[in-house]
Protein backbone atom coordinates (compact mmCIF):
# COMPACT_ATOMS: atom_id res chain seq x y z
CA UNK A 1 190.94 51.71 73.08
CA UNK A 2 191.19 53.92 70.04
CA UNK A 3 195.01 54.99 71.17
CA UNK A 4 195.89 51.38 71.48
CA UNK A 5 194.69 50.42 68.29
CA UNK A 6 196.59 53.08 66.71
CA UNK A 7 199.75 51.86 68.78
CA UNK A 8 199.17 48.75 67.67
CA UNK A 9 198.76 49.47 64.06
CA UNK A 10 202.20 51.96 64.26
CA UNK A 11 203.77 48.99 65.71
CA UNK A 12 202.92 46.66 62.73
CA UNK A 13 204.18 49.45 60.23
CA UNK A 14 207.58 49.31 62.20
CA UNK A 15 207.80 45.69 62.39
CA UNK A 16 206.90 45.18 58.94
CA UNK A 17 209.38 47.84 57.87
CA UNK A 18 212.05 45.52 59.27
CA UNK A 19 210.91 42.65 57.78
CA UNK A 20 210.78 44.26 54.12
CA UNK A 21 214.57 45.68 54.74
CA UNK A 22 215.54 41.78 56.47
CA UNK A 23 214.37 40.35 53.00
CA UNK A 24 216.14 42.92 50.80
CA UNK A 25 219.20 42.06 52.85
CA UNK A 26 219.20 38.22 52.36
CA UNK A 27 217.24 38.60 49.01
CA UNK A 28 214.03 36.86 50.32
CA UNK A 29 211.25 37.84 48.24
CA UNK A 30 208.77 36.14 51.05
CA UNK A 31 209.99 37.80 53.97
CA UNK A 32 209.77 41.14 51.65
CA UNK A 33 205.92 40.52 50.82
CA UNK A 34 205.15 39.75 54.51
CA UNK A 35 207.32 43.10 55.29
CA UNK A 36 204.84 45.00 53.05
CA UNK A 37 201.48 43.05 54.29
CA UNK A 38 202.29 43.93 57.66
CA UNK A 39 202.65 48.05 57.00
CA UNK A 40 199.43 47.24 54.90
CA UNK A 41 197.45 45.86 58.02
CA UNK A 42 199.03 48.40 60.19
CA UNK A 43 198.07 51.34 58.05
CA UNK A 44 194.36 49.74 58.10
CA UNK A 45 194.35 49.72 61.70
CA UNK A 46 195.35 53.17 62.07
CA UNK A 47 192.51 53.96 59.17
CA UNK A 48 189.90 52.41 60.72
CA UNK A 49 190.36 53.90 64.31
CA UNK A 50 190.71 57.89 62.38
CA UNK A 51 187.47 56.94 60.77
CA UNK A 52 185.76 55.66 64.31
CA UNK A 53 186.81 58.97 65.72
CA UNK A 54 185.39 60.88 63.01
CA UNK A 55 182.17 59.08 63.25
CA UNK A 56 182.62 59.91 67.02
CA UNK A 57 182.80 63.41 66.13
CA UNK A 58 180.26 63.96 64.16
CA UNK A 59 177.98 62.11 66.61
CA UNK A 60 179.13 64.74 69.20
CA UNK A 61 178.42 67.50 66.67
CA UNK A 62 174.94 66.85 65.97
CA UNK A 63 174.10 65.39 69.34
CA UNK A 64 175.42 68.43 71.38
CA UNK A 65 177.18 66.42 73.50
């Protein structure tokens, strides 16, 4: 699950990438913002699953497992 999370937060960055550049294009300041709010929740996605794995790791370490 922790892969598709992360492929699913890339895939927000990418498709809010293209939004932000389709608003600079036809000068639409909303289609910008919702551009740069979906990098935002992609880049949180991404974030949380790194920190999930970390916690995973750490687990692991002190576990033995």
């Amino acid at each position: 699950m922790s892969t598709e999370r992360k492929m699913e937060g890339k895939a927000d960055e990418v498709v809010g990438k293209a939004k932000e550049g389709a608003g600079r294009l036809t000068d639409d300041e909303q289609l910008q913002a919702e551009g740069k709010g979906d990098q935002v929740k992609g880049g949180l996605k991404q974030a949380g699953e790194k920190v999930k794995e970390a916690v995973e790791k750490a687990k692991d370490a002190i576990t033995g497992e």
